[in-house]
Protein backbone atom coordinates (compact mmCIF):
# COMPACT_ATOMS: atom_id res chain seq x y z
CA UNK A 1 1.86 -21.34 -41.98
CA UNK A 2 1.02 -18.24 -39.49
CA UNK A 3 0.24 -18.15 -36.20
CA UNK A 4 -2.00 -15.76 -33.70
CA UNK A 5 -1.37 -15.73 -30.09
CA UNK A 6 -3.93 -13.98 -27.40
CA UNK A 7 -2.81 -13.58 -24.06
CA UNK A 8 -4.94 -13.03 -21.15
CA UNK A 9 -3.79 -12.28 -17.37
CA UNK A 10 -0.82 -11.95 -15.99
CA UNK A 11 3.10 -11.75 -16.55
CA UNK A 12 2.95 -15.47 -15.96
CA UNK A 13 0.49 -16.15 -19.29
CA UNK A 14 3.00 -13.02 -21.19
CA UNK A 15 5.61 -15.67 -20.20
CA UNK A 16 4.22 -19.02 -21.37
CA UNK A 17 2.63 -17.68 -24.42
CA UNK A 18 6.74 -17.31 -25.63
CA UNK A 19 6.95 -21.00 -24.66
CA UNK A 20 3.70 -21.42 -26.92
CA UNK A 21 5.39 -19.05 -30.11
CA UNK A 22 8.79 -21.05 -29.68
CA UNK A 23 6.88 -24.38 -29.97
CA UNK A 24 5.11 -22.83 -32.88
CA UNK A 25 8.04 -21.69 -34.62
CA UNK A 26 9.72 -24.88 -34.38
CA UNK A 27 6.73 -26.38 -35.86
CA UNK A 28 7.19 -24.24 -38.82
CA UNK A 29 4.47 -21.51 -38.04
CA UNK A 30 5.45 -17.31 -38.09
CA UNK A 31 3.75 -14.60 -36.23
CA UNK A 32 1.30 -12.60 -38.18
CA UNK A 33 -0.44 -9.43 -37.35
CA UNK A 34 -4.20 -10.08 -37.67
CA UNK A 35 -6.38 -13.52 -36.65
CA UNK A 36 -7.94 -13.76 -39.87
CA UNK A 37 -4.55 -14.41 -41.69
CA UNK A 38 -4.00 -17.52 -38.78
CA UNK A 39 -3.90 -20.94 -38.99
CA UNK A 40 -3.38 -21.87 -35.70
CA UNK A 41 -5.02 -19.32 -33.44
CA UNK A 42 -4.61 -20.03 -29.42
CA UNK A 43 -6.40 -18.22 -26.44
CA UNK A 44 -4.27 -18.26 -23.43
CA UNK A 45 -6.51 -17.79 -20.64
CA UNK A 46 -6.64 -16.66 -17.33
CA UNK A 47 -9.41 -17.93 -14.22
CA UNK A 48 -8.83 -15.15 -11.60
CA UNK A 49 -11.31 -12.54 -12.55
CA UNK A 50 -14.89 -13.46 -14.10
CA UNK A 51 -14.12 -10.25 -16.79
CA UNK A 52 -11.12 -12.46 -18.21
CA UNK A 53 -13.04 -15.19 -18.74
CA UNK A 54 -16.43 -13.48 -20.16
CA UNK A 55 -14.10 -11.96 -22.42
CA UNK A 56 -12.26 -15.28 -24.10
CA UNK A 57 -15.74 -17.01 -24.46
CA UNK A 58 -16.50 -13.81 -26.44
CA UNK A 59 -13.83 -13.80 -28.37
CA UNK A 60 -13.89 -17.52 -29.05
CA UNK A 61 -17.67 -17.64 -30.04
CA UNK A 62 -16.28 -14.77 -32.55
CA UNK A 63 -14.01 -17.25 -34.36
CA UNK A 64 -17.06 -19.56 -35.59
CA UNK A 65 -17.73 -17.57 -38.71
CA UNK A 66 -14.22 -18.10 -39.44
CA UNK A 67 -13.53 -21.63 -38.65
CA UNK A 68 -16.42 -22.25 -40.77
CA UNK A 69 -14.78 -20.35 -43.83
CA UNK A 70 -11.07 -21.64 -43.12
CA UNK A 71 -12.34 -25.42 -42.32
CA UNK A 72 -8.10 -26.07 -41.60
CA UNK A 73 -8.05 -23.61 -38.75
CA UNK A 74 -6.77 -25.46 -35.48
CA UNK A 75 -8.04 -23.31 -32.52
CA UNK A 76 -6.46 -23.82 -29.16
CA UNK A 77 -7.46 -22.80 -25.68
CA UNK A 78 -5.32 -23.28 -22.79
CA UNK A 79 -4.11 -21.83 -19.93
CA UNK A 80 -5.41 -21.23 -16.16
CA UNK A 81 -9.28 -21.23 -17.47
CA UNK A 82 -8.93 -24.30 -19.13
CA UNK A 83 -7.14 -26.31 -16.15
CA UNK A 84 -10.93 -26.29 -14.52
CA UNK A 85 -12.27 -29.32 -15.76
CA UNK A 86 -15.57 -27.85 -15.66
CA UNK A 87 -15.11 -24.65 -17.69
CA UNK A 88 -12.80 -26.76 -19.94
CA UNK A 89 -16.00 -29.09 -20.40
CA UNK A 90 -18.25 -26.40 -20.94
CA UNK A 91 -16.19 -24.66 -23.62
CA UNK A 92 -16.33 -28.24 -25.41
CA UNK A 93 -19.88 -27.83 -25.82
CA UNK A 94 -20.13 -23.93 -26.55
CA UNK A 95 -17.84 -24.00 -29.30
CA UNK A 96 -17.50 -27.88 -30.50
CA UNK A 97 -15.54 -25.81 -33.35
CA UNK A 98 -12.36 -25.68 -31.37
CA UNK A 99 -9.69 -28.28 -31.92
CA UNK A 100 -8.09 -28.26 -28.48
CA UNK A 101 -8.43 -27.42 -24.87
CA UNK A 102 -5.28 -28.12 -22.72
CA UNK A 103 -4.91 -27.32 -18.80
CA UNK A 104 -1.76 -25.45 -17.91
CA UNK A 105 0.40 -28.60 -17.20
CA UNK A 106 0.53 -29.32 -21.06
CA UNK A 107 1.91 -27.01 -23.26
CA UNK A 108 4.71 -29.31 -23.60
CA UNK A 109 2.85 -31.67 -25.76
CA UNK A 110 1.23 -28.88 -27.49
CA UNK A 111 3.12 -29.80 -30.69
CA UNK A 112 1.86 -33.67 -30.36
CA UNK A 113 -1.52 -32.06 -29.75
CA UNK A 114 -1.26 -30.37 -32.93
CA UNK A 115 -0.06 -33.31 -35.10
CA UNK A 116 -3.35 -35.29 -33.37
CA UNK A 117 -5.71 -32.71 -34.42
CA UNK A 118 -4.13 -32.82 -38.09
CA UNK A 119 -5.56 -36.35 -38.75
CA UNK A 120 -8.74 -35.58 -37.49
CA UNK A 121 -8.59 -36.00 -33.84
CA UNK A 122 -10.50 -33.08 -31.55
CA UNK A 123 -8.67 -32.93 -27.63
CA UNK A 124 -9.52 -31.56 -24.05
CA UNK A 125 -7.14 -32.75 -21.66
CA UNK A 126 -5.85 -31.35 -18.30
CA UNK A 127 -3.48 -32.77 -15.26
CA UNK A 128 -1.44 -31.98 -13.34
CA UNK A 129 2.53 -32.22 -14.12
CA UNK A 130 6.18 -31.21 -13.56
CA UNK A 131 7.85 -28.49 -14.53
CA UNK A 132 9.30 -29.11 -18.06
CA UNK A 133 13.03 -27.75 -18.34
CA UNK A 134 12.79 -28.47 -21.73
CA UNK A 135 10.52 -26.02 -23.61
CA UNK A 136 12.36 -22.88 -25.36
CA UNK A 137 11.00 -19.43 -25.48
CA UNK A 138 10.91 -16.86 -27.53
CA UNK A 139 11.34 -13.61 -25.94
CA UNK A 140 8.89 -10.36 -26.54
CA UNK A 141 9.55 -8.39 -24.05
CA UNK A 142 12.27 -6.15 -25.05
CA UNK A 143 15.42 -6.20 -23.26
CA UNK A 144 13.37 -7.79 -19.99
CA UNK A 145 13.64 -11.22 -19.93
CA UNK A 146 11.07 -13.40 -17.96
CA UNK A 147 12.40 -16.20 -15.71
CA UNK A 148 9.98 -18.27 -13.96
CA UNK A 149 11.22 -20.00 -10.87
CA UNK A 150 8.06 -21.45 -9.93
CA UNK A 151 4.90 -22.53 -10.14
CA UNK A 152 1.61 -23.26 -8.19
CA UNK A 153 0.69 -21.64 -4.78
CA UNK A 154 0.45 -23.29 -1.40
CA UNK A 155 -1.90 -20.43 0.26
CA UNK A 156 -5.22 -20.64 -0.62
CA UNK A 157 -5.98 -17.59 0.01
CA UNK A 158 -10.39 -17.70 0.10
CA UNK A 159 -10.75 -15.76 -2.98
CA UNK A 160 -8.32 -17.19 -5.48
CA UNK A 161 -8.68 -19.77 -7.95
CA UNK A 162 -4.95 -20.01 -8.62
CA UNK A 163 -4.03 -22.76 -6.16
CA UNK A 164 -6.52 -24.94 -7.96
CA UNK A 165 -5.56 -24.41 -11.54
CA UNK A 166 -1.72 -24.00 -11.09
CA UNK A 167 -1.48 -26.51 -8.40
CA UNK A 168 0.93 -26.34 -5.20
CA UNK A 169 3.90 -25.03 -4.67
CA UNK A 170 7.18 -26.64 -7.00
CA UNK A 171 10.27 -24.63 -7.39
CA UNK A 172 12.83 -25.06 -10.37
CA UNK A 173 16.65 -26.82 -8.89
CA UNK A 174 18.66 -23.33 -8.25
CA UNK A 175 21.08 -24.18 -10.89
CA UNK A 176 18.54 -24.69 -13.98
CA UNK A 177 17.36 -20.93 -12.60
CA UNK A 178 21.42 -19.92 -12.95
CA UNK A 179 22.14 -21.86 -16.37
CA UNK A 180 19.08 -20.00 -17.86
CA UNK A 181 19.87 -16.69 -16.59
CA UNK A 182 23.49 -17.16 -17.88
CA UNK A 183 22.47 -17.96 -21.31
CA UNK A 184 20.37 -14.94 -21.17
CA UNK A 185 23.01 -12.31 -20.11
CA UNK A 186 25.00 -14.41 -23.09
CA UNK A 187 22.87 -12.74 -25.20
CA UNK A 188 24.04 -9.39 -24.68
CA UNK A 189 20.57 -7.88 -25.22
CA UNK A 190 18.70 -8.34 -22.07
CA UNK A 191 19.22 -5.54 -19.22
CA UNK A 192 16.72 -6.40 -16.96
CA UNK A 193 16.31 -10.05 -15.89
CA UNK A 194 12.13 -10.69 -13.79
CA UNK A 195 11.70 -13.62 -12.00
CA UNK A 196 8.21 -14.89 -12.02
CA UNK A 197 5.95 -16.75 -9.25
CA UNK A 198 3.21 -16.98 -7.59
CA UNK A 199 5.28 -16.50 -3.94
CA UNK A 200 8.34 -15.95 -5.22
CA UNK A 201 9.33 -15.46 -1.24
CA UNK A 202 8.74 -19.37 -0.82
CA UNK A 203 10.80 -20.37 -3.70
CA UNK A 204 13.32 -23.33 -2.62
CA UNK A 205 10.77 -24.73 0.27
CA UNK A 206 10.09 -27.75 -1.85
CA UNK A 207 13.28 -28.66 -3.04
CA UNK A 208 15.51 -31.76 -1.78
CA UNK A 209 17.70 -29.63 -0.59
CA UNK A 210 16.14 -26.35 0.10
CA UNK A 211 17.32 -23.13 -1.10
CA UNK A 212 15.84 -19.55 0.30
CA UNK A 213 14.93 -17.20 -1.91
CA UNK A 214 17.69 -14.80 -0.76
CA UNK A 215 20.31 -16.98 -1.54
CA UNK A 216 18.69 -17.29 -5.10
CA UNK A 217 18.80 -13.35 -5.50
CA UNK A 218 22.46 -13.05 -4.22
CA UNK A 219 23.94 -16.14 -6.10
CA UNK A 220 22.08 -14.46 -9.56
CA UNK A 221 23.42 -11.15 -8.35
CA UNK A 222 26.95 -12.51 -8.49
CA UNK A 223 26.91 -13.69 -12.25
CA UNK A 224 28.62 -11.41 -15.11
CA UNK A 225 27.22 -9.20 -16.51
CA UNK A 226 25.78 -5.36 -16.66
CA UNK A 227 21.66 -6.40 -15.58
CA UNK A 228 19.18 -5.22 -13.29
CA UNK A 229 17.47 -7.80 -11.25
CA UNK A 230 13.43 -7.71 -9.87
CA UNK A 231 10.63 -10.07 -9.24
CA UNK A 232 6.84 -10.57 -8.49
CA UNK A 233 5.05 -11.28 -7.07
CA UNK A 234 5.60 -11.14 -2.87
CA UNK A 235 3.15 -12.61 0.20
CA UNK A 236 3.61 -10.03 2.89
CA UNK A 237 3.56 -13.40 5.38
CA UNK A 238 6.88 -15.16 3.54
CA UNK A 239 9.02 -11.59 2.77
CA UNK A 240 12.21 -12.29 5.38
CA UNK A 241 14.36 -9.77 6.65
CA UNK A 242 17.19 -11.56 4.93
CA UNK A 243 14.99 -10.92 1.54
CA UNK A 244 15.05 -7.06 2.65
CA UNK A 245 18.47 -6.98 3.00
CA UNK A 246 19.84 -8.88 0.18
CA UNK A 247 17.57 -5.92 -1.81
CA UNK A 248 19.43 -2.99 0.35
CA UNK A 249 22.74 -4.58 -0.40
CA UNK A 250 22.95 -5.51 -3.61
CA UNK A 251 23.27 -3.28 -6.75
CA UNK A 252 22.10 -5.06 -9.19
CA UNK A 253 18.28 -5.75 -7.57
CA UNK A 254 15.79 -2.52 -8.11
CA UNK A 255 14.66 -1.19 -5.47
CA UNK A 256 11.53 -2.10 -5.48
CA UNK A 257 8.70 -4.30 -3.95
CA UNK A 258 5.07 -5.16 -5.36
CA UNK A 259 4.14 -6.07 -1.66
CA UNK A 260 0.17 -7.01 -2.06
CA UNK A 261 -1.96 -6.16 1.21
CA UNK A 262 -4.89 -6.68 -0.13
CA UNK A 263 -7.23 -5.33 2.84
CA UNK A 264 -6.35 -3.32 6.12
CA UNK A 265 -9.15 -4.93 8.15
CA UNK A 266 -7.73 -8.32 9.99
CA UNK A 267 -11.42 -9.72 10.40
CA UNK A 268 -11.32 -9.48 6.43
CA UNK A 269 -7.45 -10.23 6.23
CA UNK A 270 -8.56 -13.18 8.36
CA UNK A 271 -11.32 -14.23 6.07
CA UNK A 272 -9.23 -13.92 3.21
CA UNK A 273 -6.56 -16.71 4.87
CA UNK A 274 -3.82 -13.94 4.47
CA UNK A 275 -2.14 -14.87 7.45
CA UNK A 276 -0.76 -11.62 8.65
CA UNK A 277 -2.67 -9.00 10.42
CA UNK A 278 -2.50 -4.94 9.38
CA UNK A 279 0.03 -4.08 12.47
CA UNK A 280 2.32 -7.26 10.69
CA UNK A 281 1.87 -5.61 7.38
CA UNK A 282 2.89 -2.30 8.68
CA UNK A 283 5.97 -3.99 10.78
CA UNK A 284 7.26 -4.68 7.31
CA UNK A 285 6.65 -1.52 5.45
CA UNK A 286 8.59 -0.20 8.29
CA UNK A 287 11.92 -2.63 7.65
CA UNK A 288 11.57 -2.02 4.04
CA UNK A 289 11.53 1.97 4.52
CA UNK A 290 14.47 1.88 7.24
CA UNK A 291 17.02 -0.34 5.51
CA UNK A 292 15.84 0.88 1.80
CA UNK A 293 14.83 4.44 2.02
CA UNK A 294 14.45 4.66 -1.88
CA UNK A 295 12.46 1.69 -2.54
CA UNK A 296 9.39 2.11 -4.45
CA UNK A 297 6.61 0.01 -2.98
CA UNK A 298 3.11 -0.80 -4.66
CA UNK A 299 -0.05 -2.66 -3.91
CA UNK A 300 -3.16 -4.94 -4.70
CA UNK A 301 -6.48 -4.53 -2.82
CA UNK A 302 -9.74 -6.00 -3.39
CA UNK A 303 -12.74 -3.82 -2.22
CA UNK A 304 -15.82 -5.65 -1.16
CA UNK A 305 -14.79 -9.07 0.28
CA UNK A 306 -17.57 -10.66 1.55
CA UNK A 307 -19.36 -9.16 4.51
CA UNK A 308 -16.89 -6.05 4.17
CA UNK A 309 -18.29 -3.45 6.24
CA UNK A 310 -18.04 0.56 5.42
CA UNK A 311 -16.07 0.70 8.63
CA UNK A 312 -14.31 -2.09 7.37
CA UNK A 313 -13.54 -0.70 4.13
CA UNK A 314 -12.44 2.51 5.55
CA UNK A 315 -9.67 0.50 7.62
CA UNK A 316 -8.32 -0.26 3.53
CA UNK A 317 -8.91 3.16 3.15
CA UNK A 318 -6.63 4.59 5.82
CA UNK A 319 -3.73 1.85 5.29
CA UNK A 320 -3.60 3.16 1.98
CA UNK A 321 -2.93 6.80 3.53
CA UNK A 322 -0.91 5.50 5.76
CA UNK A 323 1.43 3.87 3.71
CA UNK A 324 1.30 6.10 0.86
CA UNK A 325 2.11 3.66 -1.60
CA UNK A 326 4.01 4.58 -5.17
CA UNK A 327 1.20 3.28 -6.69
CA UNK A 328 -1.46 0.53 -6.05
CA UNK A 329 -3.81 -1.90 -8.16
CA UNK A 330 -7.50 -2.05 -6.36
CA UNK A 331 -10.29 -4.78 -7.52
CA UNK A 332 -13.31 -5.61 -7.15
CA UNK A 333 -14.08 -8.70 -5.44
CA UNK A 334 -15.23 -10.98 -7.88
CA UNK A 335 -16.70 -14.43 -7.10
CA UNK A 336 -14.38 -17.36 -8.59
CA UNK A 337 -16.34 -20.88 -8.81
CA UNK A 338 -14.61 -23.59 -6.55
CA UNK A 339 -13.34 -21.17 -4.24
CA UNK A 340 -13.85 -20.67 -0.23
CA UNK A 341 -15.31 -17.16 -0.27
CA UNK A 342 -17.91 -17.58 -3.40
CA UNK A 343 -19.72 -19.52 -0.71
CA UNK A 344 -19.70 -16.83 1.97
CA UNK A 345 -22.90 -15.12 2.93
CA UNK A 346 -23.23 -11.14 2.67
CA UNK A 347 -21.77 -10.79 -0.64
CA UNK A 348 -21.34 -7.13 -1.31
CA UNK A 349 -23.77 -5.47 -3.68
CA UNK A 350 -21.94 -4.51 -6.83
CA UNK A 351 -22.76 -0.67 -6.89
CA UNK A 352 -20.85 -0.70 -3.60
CA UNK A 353 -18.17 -2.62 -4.51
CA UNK A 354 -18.44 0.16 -7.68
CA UNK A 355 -18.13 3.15 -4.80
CA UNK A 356 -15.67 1.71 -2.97
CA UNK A 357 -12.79 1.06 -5.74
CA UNK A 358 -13.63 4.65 -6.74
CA UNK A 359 -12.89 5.78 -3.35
CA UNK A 360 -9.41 3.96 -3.29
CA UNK A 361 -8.25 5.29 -6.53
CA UNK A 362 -9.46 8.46 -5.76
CA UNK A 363 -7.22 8.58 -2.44
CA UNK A 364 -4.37 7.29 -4.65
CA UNK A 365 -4.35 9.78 -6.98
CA UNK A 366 -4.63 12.24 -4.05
CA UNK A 367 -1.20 11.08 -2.43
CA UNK A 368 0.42 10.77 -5.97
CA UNK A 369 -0.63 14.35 -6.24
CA UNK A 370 0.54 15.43 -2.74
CA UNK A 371 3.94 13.49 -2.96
CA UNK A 372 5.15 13.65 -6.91
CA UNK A 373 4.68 9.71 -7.34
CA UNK A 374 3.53 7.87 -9.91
């Protein structure tokens, strides 16, 4: 029995789809190279951009010749898209063909889910759960080893969908972080350990007893072993100066901080619900660049938020110069269903949105030019 895995999104869904091919494998399955030689295919999706999601429902709708020539083929979607009950519902009834659409709270019934559909049973269930300590992985990303300590967001930021599909904010108990990273480094293989979430600055908020995410990062830092240490992704609002330091000071962390800003307006940082204005933004770039000279710092920014002005825009424009980031990641704003600023009025036309990205990538490969980075 062969499996195909597609993964959509970010270094979350690279993550989870090794907790899918472990649960696979112990099922019996083994990787192949091409869909056609499947049989179990699974789609794990992602919600925060409307490209991601045109492109699984075209890729899905691809798969009905196939299903219809391999009639055993269980097809499974899951993932952020899937946790809206709504687009899970409509992918029911576009493609009745697939055998199972799971929300991102699930995957550890996946294998029940599987035996289910095997005596003739067709599922679409999403809720909301715990994290699940449980599940193994099976690692595919080199000597990099994904460790998530988290999950869900508490910051509903206007334009995202992620609060809604990966619900609030629960961190994993410090030590089931420590125990996995241990039986990583065990390994021997894995030089670079990346913890994963949403705000990984928040981690430890929720717990019983709370634990900050600098005392995470120094208590991994003092286990065994020859490793390099980094994380994503950061909220410019939750990044302490004890975070900073604990980076400046110990060895084993890379020096470097995906630090998203996302405008350099504050009416539109304000809209947004970012919670920090462009002077606080700044403030930190500042702390970063005096106590960690070297540190290579990058960026997200989304061009044409609602109601963004050309003045506005410009404001993004000239943070960007200011800063002089190592490199940055700029979007266009795209409206997510169920979210704050889909509702706004003034929505940007496209071709401007189109202009303005242009603009911003133009700029950055002016300063990586100017200054050598990249």
């Amino acid at each position: 029995m062969k499996y195909f895995i597609v993964t959509y999104g970010c270094q979350m869904n690279v993550h989870e789809s090794e907790k899918i091919a472990a649960i696979l494998e112990k099922l019996g399955y083994q990787p192949c190279e091409k869909r056609e030689e499947a049989d179990i295919i699974v789609f794990n999706t992602c919600a925060i951009r409307e490209g991601a999601e045109e492109r699984v429902f075209g890729n899905v709708g691809n798969l009905k010749k196939l299903k219809k020539a391999k009639k055993d083929l269980i097809i499974v979607l899951c993932g952020c898209m899937t946790q809206k009950e709504e687009t899970a519902q409509k992918m029911m009834r576009t493609f009745p063909f697939v055998d199972i659409v799971i929300g991102t709270f699930n995957l550890p019934k996946l294998a029940d889910y599987i035996a289910a559909v095997k005596q003739g049973r067709q599922l679409q269930i999403w809720q909301e759960g715990d994290i699940d300590e449980s599940l193994p992985y099976k690692r595919t990303s080199g000597d990099n080893a994904w460790v998530n300590i988290m999950q869900g967001c508490n910051n509903f930021c206007t334009y995202c969908i992620v609060p809604y599909v990966r619900g609030r904010e629960k961190s994993r108990e410090e030590q089931n972080i420590l125990n996995e990273i241990k039986q990583i480094l065990s390994e021997k293989k894995y030089k670079k350990i990346t913890l994963l979430g949403q705000n990984v600055n928040s981690y430890g908020k929720d717990l019983k007893q709370p634990v900050s995410f600098a005392k995470l990062l120094k208590d991994i830092c003092a286990l065994e072993g020859d490793f390099k240490l980094s994380f994503m992704t950061s909220h410019p609002k939750d990044l302490t100066d004890e975070v900073i330091d604990v980076i400046a000071n110990e060895e084993k962390i890379e020096k470097y901080i995906h630090l998203p800003a996302q405008s350099g307006n504050n009416r539109i940082l304000a809209l947004m619900n970012r919670k920090y204005t462009r002077e606080k933004y700044l403030s930190i770039i500042e702390k970063i660049r005096a106590k960690i000279p070297n540190c290579r710092i990058t960026s997200d920014f989304i061009v044409g938020f609602p109601s963004e002005s050309e003045e506005e825009f410009n404001d993004t424009l000239s943070l960007v110069k200011q800063v002089q980031f190592d490199s940055i990641f700029a979007f266009m704003y795209s409206p997510r269903e169920g979210t704050v600023a889909s509702k706004m009025e003034n929505q940007v036309p496209q071709n401007v949105k189109n202009e303005r990205v242009n603009k911003l990538l133009q700029e950055e490969k002016r300063i990586q030019k100017e200054t050598g980075k990249r």
